[in-house]
C-alpha atoms as a PDB file:
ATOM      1  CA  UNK A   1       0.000   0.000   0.000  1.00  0.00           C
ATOM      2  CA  UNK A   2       2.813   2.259   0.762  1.00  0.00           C
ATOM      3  CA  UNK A   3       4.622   1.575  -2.601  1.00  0.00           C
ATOM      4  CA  UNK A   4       1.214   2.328  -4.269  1.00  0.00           C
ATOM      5  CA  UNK A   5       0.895   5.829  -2.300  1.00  0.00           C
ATOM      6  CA  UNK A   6       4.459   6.951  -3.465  1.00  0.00           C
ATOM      7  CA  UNK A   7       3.958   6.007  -6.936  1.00  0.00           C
ATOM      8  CA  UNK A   8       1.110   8.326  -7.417  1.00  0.00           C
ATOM      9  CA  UNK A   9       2.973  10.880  -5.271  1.00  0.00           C
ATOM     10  CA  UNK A  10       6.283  10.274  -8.143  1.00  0.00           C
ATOM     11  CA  UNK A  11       3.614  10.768 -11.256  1.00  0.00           C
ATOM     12  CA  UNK A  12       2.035  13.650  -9.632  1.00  0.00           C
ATOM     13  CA  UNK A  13       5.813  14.948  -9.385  1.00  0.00           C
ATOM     14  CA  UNK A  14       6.403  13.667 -13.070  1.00  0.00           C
ATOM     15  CA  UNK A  15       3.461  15.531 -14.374  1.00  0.00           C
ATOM     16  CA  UNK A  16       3.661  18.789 -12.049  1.00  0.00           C
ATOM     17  CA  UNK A  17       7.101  19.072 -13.647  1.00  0.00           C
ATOM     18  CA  UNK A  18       6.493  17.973 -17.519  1.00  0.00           C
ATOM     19  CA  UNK A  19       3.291  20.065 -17.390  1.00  0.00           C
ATOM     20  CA  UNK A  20       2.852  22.613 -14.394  1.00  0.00           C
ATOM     21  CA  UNK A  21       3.088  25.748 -17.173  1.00  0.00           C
ATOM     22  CA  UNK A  22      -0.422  23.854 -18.814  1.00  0.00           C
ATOM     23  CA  UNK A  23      -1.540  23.126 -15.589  1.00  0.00           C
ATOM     24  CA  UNK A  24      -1.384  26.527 -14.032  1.00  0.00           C
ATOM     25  CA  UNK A  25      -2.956  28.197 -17.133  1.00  0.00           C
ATOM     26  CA  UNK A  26      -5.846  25.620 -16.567  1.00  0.00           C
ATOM     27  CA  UNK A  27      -6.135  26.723 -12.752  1.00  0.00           C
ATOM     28  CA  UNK A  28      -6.587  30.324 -13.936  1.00  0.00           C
ATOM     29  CA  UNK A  29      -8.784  29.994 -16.598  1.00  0.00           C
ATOM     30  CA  UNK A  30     -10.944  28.087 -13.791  1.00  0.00           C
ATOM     31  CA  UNK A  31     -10.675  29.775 -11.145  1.00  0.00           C
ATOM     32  CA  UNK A  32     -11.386  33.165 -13.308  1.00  0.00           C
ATOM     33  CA  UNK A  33     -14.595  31.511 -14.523  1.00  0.00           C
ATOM     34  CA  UNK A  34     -15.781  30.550 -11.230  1.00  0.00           C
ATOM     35  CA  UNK A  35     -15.467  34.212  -9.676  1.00  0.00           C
ATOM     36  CA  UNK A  36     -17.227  35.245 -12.784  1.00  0.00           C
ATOM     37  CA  UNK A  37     -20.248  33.057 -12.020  1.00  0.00           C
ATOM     38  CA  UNK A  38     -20.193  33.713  -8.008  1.00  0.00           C
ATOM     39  CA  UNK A  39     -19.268  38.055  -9.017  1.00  0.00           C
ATOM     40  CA  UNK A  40     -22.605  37.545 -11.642  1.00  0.00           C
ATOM     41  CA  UNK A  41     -24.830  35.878  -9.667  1.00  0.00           C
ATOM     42  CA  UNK A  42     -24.390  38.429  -6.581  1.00  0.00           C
ATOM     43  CA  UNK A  43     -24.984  41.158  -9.072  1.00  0.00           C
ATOM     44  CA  UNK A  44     -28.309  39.594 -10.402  1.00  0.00           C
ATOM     45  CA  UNK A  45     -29.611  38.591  -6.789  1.00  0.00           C
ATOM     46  CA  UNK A  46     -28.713  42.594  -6.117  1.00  0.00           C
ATOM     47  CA  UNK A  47     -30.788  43.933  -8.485  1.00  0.00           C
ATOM     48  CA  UNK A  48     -33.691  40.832  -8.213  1.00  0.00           C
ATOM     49  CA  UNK A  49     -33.891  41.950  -4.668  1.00  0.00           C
ATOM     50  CA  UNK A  50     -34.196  46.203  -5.815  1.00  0.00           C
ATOM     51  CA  UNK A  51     -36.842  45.734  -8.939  1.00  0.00           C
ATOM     52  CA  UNK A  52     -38.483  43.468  -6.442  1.00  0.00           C
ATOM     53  CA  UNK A  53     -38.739  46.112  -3.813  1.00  0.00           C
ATOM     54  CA  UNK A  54     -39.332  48.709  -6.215  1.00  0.00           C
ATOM     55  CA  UNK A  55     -42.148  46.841  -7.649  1.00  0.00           C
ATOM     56  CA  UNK A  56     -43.823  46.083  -3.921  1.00  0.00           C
ATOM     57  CA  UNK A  57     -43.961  49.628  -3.190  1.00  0.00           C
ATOM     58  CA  UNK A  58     -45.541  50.361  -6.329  1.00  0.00           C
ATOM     59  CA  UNK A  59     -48.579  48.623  -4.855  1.00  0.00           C
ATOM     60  CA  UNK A  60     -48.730  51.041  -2.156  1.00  0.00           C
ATOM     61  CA  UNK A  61     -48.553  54.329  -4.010  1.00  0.00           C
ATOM     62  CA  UNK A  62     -48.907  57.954  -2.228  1.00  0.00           C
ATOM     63  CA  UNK A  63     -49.331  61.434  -2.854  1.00  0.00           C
ATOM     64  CA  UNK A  64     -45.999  61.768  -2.692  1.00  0.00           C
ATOM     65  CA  UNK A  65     -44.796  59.083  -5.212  1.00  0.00           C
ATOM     66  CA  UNK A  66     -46.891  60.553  -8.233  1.00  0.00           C
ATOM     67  CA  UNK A  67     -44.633  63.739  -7.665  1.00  0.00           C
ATOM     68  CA  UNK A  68     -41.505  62.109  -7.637  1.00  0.00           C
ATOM     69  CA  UNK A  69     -39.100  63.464 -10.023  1.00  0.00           C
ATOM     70  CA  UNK A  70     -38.139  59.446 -11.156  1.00  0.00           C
ATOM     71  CA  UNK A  71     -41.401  57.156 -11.005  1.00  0.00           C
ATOM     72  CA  UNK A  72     -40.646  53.689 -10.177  1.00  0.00           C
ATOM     73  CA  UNK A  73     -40.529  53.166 -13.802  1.00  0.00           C
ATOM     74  CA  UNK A  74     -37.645  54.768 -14.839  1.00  0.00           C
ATOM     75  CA  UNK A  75     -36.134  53.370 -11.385  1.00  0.00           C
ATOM     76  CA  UNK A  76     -36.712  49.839 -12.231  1.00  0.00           C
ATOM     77  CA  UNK A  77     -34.991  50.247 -15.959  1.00  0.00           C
ATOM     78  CA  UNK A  78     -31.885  52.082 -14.503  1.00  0.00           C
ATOM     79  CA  UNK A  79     -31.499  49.338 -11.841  1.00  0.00           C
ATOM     80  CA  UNK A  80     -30.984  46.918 -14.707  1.00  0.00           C
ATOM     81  CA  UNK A  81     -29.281  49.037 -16.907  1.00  0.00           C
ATOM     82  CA  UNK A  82     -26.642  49.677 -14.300  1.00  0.00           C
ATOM     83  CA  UNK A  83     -26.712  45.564 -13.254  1.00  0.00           C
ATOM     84  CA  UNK A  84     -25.897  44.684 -17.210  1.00  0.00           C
ATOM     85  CA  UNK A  85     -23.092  47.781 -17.331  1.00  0.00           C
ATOM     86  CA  UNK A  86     -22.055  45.558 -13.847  1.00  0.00           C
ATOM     87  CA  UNK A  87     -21.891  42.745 -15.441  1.00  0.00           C
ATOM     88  CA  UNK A  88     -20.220  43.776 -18.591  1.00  0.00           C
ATOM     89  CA  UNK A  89     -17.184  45.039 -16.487  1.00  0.00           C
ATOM     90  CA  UNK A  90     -16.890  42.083 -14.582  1.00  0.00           C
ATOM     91  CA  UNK A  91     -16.303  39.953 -17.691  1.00  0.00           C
ATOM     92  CA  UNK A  92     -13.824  42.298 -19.222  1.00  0.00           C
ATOM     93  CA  UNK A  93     -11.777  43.097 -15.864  1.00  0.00           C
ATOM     94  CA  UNK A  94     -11.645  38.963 -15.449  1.00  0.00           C
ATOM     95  CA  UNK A  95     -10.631  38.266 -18.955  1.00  0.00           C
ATOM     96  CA  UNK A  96      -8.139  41.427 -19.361  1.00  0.00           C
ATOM     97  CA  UNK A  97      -6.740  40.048 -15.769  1.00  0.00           C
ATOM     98  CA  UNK A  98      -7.007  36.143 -16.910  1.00  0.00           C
ATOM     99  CA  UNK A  99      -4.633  37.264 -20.180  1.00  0.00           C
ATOM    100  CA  UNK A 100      -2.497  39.017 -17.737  1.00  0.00           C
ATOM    101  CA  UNK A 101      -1.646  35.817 -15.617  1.00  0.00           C
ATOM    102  CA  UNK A 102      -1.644  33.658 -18.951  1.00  0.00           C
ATOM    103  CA  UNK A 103       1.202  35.689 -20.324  1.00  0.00           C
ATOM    104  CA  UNK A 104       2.775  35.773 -17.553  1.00  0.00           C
ATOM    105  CA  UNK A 105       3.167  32.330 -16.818  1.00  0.00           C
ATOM    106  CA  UNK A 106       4.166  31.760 -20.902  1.00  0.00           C
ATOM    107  CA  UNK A 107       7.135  34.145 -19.857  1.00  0.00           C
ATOM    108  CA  UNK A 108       5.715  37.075 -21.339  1.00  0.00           C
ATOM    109  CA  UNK A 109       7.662  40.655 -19.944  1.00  0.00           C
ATOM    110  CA  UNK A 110       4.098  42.086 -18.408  1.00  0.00           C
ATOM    111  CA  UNK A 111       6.236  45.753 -17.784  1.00  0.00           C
ATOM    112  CA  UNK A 112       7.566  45.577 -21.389  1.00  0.00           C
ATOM    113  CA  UNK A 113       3.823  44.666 -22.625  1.00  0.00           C
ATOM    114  CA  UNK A 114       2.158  47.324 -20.245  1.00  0.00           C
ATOM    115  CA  UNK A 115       5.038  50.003 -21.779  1.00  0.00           C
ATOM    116  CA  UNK A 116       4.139  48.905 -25.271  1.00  0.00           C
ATOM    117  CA  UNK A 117       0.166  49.117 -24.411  1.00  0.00           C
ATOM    118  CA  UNK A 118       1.136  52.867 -22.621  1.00  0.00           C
ATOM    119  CA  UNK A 119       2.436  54.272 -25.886  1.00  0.00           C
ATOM    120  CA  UNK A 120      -0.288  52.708 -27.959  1.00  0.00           C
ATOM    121  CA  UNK A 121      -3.287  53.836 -25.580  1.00  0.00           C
ATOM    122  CA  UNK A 122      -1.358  57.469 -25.586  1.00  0.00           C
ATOM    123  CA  UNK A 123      -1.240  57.376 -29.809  1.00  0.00           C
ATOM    124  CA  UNK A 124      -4.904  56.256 -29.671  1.00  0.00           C
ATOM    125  CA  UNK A 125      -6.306  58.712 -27.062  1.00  0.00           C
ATOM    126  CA  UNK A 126      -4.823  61.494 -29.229  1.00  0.00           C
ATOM    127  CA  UNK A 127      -6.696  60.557 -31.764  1.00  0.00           C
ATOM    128  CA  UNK A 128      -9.453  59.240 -31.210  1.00  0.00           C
ATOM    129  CA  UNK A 129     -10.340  61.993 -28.273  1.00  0.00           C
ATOM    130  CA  UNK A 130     -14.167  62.722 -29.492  1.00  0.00           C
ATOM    131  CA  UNK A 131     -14.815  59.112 -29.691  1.00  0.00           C
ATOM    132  CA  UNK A 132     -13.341  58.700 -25.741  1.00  0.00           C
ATOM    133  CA  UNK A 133     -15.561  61.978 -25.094  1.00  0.00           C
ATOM    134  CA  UNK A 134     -18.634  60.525 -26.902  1.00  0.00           C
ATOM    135  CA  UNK A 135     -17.921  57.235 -24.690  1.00  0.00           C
ATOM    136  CA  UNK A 136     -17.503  58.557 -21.327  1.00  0.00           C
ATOM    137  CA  UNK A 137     -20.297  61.138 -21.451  1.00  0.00           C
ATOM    138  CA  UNK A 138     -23.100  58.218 -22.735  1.00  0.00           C
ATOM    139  CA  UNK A 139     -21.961  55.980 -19.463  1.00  0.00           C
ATOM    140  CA  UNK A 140     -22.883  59.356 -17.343  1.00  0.00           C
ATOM    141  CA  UNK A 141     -26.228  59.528 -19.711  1.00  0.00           C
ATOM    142  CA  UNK A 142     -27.093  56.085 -18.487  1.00  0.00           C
ATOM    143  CA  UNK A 143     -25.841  56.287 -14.997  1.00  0.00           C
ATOM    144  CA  UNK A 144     -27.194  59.710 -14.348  1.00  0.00           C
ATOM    145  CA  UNK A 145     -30.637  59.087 -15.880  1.00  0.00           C
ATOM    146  CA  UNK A 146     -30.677  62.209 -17.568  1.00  0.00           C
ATOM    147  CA  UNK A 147     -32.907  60.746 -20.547  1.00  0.00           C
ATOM    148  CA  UNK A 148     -34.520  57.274 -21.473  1.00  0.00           C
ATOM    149  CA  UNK A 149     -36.341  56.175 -24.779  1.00  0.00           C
ATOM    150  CA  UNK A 150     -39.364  57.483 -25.342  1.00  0.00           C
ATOM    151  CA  UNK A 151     -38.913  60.785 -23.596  1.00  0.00           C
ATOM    152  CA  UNK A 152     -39.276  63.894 -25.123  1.00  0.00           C
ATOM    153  CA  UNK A 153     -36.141  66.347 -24.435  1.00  0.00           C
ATOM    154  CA  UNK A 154     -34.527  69.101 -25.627  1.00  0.00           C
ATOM    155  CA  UNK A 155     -30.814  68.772 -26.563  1.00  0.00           C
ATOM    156  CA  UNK A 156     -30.109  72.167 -27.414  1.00  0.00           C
ATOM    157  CA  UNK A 157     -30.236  72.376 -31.533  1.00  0.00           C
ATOM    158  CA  UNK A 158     -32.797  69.089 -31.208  1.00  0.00           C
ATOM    159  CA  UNK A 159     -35.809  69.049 -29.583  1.00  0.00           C
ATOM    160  CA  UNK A 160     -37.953  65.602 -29.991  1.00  0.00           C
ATOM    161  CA  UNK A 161     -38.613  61.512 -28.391  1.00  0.00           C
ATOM    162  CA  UNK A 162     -35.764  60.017 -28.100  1.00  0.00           C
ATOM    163  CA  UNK A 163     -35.570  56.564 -30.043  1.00  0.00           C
ATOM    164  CA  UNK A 164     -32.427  55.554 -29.018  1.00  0.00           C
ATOM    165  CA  UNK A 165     -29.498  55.703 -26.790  1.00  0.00           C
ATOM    166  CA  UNK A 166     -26.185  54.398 -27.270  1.00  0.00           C
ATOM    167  CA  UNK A 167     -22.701  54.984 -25.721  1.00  0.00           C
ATOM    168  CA  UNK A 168     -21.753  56.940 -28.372  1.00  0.00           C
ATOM    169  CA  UNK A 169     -24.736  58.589 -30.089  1.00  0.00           C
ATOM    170  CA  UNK A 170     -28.025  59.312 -29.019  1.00  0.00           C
ATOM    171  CA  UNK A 171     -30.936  59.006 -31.760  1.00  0.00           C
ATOM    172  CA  UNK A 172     -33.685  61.706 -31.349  1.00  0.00           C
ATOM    173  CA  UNK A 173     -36.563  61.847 -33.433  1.00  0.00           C
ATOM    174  CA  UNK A 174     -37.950  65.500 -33.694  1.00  0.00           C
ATOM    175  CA  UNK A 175     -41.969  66.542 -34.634  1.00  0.00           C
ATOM    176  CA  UNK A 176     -41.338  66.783 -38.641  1.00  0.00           C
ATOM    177  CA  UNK A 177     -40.323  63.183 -38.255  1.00  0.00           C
ATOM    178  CA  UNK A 178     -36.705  63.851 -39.232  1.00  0.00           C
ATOM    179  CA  UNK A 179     -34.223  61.539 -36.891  1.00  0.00           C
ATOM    180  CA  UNK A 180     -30.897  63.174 -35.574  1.00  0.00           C
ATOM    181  CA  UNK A 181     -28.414  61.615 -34.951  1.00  0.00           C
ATOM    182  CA  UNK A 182     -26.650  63.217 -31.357  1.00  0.00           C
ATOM    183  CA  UNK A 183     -23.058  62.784 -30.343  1.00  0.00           C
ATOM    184  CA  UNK A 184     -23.406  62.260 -26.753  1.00  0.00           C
ATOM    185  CA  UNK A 185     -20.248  64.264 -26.322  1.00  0.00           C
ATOM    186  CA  UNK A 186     -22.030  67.236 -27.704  1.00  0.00           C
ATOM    187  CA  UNK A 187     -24.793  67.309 -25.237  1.00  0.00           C
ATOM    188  CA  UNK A 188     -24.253  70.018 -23.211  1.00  0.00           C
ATOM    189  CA  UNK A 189     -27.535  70.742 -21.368  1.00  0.00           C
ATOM    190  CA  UNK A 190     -30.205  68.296 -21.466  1.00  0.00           C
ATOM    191  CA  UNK A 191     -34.224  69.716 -20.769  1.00  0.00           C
ATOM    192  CA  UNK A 192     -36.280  66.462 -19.706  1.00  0.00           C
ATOM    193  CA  UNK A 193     -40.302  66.961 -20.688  1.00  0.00           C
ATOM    194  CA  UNK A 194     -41.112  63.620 -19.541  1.00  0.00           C
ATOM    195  CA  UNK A 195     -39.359  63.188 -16.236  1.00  0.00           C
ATOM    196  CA  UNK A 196     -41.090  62.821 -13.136  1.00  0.00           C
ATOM    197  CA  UNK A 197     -44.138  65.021 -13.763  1.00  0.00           C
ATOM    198  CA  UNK A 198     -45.144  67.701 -16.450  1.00  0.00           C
ATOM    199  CA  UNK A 199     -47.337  71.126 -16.097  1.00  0.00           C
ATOM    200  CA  UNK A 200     -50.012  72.739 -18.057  1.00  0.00           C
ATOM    201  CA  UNK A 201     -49.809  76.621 -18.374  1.00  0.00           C
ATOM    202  CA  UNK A 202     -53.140  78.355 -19.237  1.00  0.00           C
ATOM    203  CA  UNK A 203     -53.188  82.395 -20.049  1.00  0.00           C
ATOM    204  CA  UNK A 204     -55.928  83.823 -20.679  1.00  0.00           C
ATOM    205  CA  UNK A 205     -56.269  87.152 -21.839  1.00  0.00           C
ATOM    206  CA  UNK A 206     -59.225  89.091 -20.616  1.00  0.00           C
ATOM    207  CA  UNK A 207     -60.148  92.681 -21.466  1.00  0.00           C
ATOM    208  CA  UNK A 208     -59.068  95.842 -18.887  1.00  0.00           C
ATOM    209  CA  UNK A 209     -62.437  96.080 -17.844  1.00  0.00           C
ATOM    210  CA  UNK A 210     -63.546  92.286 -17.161  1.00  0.00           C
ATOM    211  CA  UNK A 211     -64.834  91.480 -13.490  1.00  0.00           C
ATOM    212  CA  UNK A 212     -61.363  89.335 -12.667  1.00  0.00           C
ATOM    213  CA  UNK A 213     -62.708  87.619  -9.718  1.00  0.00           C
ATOM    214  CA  UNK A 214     -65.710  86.226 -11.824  1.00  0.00           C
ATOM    215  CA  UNK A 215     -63.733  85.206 -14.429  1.00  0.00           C
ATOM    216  CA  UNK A 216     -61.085  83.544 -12.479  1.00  0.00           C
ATOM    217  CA  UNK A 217     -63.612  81.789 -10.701  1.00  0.00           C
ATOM    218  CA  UNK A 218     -65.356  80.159 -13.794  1.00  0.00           C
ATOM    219  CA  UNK A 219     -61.974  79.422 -15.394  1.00  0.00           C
ATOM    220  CA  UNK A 220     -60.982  77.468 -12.429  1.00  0.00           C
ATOM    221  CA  UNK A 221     -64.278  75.479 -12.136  1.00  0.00           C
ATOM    222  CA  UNK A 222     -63.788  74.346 -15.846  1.00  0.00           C
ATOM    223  CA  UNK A 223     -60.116  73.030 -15.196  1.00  0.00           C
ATOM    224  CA  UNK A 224     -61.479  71.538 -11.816  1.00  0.00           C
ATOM    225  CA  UNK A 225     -64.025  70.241 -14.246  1.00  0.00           C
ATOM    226  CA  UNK A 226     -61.311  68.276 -16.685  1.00  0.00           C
ATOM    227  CA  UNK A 227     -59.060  67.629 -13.198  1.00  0.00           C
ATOM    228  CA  UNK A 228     -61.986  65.110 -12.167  1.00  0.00           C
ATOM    229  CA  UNK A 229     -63.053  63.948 -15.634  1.00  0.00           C
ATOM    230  CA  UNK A 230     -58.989  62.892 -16.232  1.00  0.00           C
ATOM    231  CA  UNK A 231     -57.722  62.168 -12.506  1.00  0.00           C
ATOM    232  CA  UNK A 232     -55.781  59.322 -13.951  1.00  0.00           C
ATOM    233  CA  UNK A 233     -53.618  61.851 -15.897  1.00  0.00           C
ATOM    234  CA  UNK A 234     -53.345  64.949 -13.198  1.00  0.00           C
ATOM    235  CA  UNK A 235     -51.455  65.677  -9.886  1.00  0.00           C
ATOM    236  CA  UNK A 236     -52.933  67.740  -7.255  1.00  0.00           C
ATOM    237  CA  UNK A 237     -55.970  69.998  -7.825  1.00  0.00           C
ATOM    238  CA  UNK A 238     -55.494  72.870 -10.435  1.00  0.00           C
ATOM    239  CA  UNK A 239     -54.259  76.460  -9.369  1.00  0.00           C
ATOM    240  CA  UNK A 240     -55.534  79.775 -10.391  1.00  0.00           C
ATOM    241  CA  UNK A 241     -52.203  81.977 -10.110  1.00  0.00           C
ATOM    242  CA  UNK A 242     -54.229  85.383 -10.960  1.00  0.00           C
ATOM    243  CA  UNK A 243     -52.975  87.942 -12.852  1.00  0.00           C
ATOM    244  CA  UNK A 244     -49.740  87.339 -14.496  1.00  0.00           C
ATOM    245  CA  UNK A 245     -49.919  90.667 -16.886  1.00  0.00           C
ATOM    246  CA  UNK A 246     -51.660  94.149 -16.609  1.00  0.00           C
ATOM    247  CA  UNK A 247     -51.303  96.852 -19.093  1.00  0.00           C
ATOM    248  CA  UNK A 248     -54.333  99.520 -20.443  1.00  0.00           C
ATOM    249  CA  UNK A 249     -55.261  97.023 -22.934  1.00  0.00           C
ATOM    250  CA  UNK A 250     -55.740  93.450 -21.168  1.00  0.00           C
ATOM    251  CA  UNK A 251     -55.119  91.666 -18.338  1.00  0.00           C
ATOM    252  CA  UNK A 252     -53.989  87.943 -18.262  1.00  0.00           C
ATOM    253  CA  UNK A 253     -54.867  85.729 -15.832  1.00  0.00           C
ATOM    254  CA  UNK A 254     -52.774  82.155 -15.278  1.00  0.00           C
ATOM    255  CA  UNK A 255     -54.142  78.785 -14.815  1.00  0.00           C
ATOM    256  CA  UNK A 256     -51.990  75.694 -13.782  1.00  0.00           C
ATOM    257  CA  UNK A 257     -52.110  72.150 -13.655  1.00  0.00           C
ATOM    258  CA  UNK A 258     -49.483  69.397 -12.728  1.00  0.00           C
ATOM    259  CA  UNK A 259     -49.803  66.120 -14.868  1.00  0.00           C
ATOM    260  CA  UNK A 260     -48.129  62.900 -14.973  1.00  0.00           C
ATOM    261  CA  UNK A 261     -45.001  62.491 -17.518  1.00  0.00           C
ATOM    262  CA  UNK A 262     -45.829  63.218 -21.028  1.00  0.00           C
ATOM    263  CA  UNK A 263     -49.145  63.925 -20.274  1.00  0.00           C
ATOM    264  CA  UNK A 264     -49.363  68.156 -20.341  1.00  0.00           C
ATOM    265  CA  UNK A 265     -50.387  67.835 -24.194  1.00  0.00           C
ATOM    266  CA  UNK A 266     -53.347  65.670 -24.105  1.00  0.00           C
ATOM    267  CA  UNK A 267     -54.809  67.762 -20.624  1.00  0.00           C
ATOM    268  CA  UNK A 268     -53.651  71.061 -21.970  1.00  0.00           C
ATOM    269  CA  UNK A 269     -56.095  70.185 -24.790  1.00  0.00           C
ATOM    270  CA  UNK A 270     -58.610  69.681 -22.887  1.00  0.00           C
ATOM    271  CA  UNK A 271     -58.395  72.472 -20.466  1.00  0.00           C
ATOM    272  CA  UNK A 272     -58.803  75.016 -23.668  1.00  0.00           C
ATOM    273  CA  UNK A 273     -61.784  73.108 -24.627  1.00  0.00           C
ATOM    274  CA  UNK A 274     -63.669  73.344 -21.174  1.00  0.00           C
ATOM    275  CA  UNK A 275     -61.969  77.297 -20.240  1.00  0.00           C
ATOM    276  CA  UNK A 276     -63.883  78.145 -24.458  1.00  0.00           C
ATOM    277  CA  UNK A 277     -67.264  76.534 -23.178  1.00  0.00           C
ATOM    278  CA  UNK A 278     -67.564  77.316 -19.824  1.00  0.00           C
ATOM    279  CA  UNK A 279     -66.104  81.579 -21.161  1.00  0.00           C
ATOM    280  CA  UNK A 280     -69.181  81.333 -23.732  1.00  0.00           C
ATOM    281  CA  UNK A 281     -71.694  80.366 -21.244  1.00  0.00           C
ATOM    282  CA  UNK A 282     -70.793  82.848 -18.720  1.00  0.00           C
ATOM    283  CA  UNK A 283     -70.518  85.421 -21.787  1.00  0.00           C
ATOM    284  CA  UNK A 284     -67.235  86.479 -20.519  1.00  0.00           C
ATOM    285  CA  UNK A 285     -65.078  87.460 -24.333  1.00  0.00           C
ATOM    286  CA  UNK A 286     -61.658  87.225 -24.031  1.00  0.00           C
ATOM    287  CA  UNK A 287     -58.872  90.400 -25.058  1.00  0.00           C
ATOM    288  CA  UNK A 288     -58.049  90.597 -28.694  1.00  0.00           C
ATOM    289  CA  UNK A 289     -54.676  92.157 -29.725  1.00  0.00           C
ATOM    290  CA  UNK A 290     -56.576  94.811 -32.290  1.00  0.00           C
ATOM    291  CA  UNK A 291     -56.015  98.579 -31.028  1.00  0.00           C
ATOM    292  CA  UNK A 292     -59.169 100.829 -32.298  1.00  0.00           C
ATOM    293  CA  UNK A 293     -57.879 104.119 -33.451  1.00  0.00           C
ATOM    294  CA  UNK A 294     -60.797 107.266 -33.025  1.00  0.00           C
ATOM    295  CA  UNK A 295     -60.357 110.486 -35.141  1.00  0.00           C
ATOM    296  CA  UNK A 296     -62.567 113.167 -34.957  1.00  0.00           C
ATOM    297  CA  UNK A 297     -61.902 115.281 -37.784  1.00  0.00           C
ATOM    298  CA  UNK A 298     -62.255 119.312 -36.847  1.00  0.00           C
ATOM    299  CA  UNK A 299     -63.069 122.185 -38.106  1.00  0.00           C
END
C-alpha cells in the first residue's frame, strides 16, 4: 500500500514538472470563470432583490410618489441598466486580468507589454479623443438618468422623443419626423419633458375692464371640471395663479395644472376646450390684440 501511495505521489511529481506551465494556465482559466459566475450571480440577486422592492412599493402608491421626479418606472430600468453595465465590467476586468496571468506564466515581460500598451493607448487617445468623449459622457447619460427612450427632451439644436441611446450617439426623433443623430459628447444641457411630472400653463387674456374675480372663478371650475373627468392623468388639484400681466389694454390671468409624464399635451387640450365653453356660457369674451384708433376730424 505504501509503494502504491508513493507512486502516485512520483507521477504527480512527473506531471507537475512535464506540465505545471499547462496546468497553471488551466487553474486560472478556472478559477477566473468561477469568480465570474459567483461576481454575476451576486450582481443579479442585487438587483432581483431592488426591482423586487421597487415593484412592492408600487402597490402602495402615495401622494408623494406621483410627484416624484423618477417614477418607479424609470427606477426599475436604470437598476438593470446599471446591473448589465455591472456585469459587462466584470467579464472584461476577469478576462483582461485572466490574459495578464496567462502571459505571464508563458514568460511574457508584463512591464515591457504594459510600456508597449502605454504608448499605444497614448497614440490612440490622441486621436481618437471625441470618440473617448462621446464614450464617457453616454456611461454618465445612463448612470445619471438624464434621458430614457421614449422621452421627449430638448438637446439644445434638437428638440424631440428620443428613439435611441447608445454609448456613443443618441438618436432623437424630432416633430417633422426627421431623426438626428446626437453625439453624446455634444450634449451640453439636457431639458427632460417627460421626467417625473409635467405642467399645463393656461393664459388667458381678458379685457381691462372684465370682473377678474368672476372670471377667475369660472376658469378654475372648468379646469377643476377636466381635473376630475382625467384624474388618472393629473397631480394635485389645479391652481388659479391670478394675474400674471396688466397693461391699459388686457389683463392675463394664469391657470396651472401638474400632470403625470408626457401627459401636459393631451390635458392642456382639454383644459382650452372646457376654459372656451364654460367663457361662452358665462358670456365672458376674451382680449383681442386689435387697437381701435378714433379720429374726430375738426373744423
Amino acid at each position: 500500500m505504501l509503494d502504491f501511495l508513493l507512486s502516485i505521489v512520483d507521477w504527480f511529481r512527473a506531471v507537475w514538472n512535464d506540465w505545471h506551465t499547462l496546468i497553471r494556465i488551466v487553474l486560472i482559466v478556472v478559477g477566473s470563470l468561477v469568480a465570474r459566475w459567483i461576481l454575476l450571480a451576486s450582481v443579479k440577486r442585487v438587483v432581483n432583490s431592488l426591482v423586487s422592492g421597487i415593484k412592492a412599493k408600487k402597490q402602495v402608491r402615495r401622494p408623494l410618489d406621483l410627484a416624484s421626479p423618477i417614477n418607479q418606472e424609470r427606477v426599475v430600468q436604470r437598476t438593470r441598466t446599471m446591473g448589465s453595465v455591472m456585469r459587462n465590467f466584470i467579464t472584461w476586468s476577469l478576462a483582461v486580468i485572466t490574459v495578464s496571468m496567462i502571459l505571464s506564466e508563458l514568460g511574457v515581460s508584463m512591464s515591457a507589454l504594459a510600456a508597449g500598451a502605454g504608448i499605444l493607448g497614448a497614440g490612440l487617445g490622441f486621436g481618437a479623443q471625441s470618440l473617448v468623449k462621446d464614450l464617457i459622457s453616454g456611461l454618465f447619460i445612463v448612470f445619471e438618468d438624464q434621458f430614457g427612450v421614449g422621452d421627449t427632451v430638448n438637446l439644445g439644436d434638437v428638440t424631440g422623443v428620443v428613439e435611441s441611446v447608445g454609448l456613443r450617439v443618441t438618436q432623437v426623433r424630432d416633430f417633422d419626423g426627421v431623426l438626428w443623430f446626437v453625439r453624446n459628447g455634444e450634449v451640453i444641457r439636457v431639458g427632460n419633458h417627460t421626467q417625473g411630472w409635467s405642467r399645463v400653463m393656461l393664459d388667458i387674456s381678458l379685457p381691462y375692464h372684465a370682473d377678474v374675480t368672476h372670471a377667475q372663478a369660472v376658469l378654475l371650475a372648468s379646469a377643476q371640471e377636466v381635473a376630475a373627468e382625467q384624474s388618472e392623468l393629473v397631480i394635485d388639484a389645479p391652481e388659479a395663479w391670478g394675474i400674471q400681466v396688466l397693461n391699459g389694454n388686457q389683463i392675463v390671468i394664469r391657470l396651472v395644472q401638474r400632470t403625470r409624464a408626457g401627459k401636459a399635451d393631451a390635458v392642456g387640450r382639454e383644459l382650452r376646450l372646457k376654459a372656451k365653453q364654460a367663457l361662452d356660457a358665462a358670456g365672458i369674451e376674451l382680449a383681442t390684440d386689435q387697437t381701435v384708433i378714433n379720429i374726430k376730424n375738426g373744423k
